[in-house]
N, C-alpha and C. Protein backbone atom coordinates (compact mmCIF):
# COMPACT_ATOMS: atom_id res chain seq x y z
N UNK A 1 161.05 5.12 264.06
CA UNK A 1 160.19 5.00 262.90
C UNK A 1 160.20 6.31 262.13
N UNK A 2 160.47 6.44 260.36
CA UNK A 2 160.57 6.94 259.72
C UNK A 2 158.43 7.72 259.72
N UNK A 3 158.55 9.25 259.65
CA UNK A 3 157.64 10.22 259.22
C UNK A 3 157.83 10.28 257.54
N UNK A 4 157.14 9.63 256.70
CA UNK A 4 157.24 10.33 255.67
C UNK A 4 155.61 11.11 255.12
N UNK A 5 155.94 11.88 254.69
CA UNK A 5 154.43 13.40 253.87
C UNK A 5 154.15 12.07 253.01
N UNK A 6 154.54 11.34 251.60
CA UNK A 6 154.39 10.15 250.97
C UNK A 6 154.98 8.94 251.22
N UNK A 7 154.08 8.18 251.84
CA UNK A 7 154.61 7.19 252.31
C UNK A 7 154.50 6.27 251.26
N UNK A 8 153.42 6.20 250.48
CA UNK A 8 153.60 5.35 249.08
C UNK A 8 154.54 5.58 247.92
N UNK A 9 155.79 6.77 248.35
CA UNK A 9 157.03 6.75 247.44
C UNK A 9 158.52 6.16 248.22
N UNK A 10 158.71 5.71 247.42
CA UNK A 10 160.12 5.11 247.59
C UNK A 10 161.33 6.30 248.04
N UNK A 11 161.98 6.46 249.42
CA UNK A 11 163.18 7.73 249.42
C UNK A 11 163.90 6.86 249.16
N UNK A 12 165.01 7.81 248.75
CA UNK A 12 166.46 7.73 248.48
C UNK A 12 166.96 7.58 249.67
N UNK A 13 168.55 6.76 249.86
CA UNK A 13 168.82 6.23 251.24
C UNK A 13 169.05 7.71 251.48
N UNK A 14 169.34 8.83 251.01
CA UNK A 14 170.01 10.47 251.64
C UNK A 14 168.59 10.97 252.27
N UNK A 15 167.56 11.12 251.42
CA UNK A 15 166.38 11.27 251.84
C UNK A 15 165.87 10.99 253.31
N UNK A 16 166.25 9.89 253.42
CA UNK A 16 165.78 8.62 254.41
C UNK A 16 166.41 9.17 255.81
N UNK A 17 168.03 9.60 255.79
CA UNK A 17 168.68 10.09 256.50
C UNK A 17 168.21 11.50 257.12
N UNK A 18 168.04 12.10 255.85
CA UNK A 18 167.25 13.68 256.20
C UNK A 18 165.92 13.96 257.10
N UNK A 19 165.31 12.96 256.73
CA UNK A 19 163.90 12.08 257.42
C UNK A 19 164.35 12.27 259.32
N UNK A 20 165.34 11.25 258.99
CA UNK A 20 165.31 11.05 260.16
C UNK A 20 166.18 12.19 260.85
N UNK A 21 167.42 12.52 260.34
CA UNK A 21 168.12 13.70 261.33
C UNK A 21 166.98 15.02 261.57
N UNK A 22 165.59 15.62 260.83
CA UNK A 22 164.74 16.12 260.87
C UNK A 22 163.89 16.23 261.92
N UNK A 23 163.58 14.56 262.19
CA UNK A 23 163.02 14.46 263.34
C UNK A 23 163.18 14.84 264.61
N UNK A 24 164.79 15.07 264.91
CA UNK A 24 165.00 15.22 265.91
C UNK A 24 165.24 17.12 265.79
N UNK A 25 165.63 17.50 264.83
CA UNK A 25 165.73 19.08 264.67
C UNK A 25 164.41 19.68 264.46
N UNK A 26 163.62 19.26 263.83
CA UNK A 26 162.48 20.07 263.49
C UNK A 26 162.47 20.85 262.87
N UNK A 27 162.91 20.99 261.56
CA UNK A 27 162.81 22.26 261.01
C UNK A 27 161.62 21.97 260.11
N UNK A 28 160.86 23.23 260.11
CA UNK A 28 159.98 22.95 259.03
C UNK A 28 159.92 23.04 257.90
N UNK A 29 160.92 23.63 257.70
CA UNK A 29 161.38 23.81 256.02
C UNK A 29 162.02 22.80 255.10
N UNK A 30 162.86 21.70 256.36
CA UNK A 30 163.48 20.80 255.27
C UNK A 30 162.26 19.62 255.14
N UNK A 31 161.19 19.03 256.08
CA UNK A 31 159.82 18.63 255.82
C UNK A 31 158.85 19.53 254.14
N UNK A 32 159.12 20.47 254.25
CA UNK A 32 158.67 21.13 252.67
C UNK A 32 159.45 20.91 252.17
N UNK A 33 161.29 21.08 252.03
CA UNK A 33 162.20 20.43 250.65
C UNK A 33 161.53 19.01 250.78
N UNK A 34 161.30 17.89 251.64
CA UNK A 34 161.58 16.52 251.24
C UNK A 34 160.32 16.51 250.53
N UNK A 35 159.26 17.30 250.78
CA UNK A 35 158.04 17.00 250.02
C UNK A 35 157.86 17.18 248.61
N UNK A 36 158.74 18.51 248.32
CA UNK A 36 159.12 18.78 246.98
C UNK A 36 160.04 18.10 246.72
N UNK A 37 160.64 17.17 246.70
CA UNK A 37 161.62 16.37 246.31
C UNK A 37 161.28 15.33 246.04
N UNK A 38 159.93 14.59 247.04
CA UNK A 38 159.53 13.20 246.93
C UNK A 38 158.25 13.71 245.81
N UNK A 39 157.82 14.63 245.63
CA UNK A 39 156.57 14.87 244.53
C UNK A 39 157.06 15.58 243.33
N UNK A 40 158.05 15.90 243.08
CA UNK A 40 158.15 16.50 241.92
C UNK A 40 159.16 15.94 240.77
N UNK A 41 159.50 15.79 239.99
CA UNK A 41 160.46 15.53 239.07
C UNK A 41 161.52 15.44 239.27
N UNK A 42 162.25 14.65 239.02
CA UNK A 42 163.39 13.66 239.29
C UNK A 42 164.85 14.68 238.52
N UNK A 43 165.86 15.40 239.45
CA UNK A 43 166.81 16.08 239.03
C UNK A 43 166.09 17.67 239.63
N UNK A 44 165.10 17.68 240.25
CA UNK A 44 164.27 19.14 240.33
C UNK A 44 165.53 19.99 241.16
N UNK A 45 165.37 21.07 241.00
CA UNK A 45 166.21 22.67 241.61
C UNK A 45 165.35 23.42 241.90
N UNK A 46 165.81 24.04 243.35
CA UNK A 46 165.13 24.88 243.94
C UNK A 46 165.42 26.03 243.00
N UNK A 47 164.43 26.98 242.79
CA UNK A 47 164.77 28.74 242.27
C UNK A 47 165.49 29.26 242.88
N UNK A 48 166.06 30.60 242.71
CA UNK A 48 166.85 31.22 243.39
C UNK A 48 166.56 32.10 244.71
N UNK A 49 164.79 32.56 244.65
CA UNK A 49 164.22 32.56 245.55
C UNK A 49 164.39 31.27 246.78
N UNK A 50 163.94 30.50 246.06
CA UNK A 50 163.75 28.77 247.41
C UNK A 50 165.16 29.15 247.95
N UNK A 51 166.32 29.28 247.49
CA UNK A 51 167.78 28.94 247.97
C UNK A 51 167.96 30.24 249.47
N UNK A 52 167.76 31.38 248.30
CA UNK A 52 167.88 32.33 249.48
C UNK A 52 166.81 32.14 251.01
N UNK A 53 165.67 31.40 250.50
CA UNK A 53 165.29 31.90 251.84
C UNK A 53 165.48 30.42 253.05
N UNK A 54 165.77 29.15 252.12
CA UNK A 54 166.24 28.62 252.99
C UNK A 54 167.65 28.76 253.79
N UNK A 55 168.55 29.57 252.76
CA UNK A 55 170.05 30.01 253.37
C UNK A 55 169.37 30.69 254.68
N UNK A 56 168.62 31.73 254.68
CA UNK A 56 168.20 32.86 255.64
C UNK A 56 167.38 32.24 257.21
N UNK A 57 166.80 30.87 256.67
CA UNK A 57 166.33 30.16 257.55
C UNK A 57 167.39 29.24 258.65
N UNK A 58 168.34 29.15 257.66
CA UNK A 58 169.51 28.16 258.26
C UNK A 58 170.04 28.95 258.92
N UNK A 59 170.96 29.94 258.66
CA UNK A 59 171.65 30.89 259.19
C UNK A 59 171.09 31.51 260.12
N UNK A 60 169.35 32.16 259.95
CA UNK A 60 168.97 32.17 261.37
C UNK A 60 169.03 31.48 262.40
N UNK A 61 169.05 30.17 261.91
CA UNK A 61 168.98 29.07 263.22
C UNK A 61 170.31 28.70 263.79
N UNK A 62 171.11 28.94 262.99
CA UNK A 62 172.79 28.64 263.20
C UNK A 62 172.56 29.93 264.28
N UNK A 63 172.95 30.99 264.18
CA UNK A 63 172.78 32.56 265.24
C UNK A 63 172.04 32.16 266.01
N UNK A 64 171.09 31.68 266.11
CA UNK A 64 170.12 31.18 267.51
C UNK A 64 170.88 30.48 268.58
N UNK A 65 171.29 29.48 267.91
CA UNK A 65 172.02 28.44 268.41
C UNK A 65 173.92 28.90 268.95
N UNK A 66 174.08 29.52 268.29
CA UNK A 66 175.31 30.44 268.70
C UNK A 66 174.96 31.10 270.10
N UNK A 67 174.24 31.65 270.02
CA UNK A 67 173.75 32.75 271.11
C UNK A 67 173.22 32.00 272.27
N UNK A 68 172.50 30.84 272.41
CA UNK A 68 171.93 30.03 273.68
C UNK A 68 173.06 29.49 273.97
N UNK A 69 174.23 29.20 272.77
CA UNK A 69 175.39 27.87 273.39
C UNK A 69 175.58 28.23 274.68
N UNK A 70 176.01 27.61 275.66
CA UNK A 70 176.99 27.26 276.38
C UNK A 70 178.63 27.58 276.33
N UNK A 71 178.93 27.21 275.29
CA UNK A 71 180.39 26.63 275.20
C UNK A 71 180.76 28.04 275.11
N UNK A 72 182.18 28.14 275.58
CA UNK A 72 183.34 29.31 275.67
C UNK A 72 183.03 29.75 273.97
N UNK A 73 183.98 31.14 274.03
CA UNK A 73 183.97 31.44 272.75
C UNK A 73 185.14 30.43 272.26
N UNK A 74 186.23 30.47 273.04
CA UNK A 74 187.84 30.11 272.76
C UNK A 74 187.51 28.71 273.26
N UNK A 75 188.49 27.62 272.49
CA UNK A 75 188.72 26.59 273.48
C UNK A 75 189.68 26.57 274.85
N UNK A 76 189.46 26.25 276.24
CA UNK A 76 190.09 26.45 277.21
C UNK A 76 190.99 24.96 277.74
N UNK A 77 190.85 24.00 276.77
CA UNK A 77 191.71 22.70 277.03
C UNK A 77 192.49 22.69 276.35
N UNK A 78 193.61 23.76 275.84
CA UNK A 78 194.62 23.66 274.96
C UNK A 78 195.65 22.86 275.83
N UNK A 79 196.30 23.27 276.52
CA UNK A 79 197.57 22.92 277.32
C UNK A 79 197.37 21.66 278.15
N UNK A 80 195.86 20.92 278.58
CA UNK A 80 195.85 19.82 279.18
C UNK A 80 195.67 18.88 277.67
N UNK A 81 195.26 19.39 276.49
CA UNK A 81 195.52 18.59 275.33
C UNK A 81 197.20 18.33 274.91
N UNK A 82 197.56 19.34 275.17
CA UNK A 82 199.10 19.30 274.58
C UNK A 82 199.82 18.37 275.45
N UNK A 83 199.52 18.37 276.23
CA UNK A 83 200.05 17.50 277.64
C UNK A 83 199.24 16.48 277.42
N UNK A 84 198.71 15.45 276.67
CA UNK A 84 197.95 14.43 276.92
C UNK A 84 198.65 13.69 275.58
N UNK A 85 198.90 14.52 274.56
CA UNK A 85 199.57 14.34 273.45
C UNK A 85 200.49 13.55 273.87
N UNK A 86 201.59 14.67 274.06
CA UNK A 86 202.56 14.13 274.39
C UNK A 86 203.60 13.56 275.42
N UNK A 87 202.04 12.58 276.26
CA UNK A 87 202.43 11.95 277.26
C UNK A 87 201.96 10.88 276.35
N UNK A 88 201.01 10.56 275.57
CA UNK A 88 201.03 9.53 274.52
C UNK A 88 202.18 9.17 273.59
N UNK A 89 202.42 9.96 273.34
CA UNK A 89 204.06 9.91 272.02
C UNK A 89 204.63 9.67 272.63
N UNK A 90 204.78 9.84 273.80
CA UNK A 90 206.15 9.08 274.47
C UNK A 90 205.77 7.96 275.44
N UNK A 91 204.81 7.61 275.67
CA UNK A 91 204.83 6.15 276.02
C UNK A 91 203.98 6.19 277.68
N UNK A 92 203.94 7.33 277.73
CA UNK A 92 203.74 7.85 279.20
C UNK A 92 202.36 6.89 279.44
N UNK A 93 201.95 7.00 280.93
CA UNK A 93 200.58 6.48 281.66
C UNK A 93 199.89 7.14 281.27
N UNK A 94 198.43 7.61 280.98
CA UNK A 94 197.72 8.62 281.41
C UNK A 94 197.44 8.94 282.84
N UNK A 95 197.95 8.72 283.73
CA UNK A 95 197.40 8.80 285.35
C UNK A 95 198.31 9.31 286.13
């Protein structure tokens, strides 16, 4: 089930999407874009202020998320990919 701030306005199907991929991220900032988006004038632009500090918000969270990953820096399944390739192109089993 869709959270919307106005539920008596109609979203846009992108909106709708944002809604929901939101829910599961939480950011609180794109909950304030959808609000300014669903209340204000139709074609509206963030200032150049709004841009920068949501860039600064994103990018913080991108570096957050860099830094807790898990994953290798490098990918380490090159050569069992290359070998899976082209045991496909040629007709091979996988097994």
């Amino acid at each position: 089930m869709l959270t919307v701030a106005c539920p008596d306005l109609p979203l846009d199907p992108h909106l709708q999407n944002l809604v929901r991929v939101n829910e599961e991220s939480r950011l609180p900032h794109v909950d304030d874009l959808i609000s300014r988006k669903q209340s204000g004038p139709e074609q509206s632009a963030l200032d150049d202020t709004d841009v920068a500090s949501v860039r600064e918000r994103l990018v913080a969270g991108l570096m957050e998320a860099q830094r807790e990953s898990l994953l290798p820096e490098a990918p380490s399944a090159r050569p069992a990919l290359d070998d899976l390739l082209v045991r496909l192109r040629l007709g091979s089993s996988l097994g």
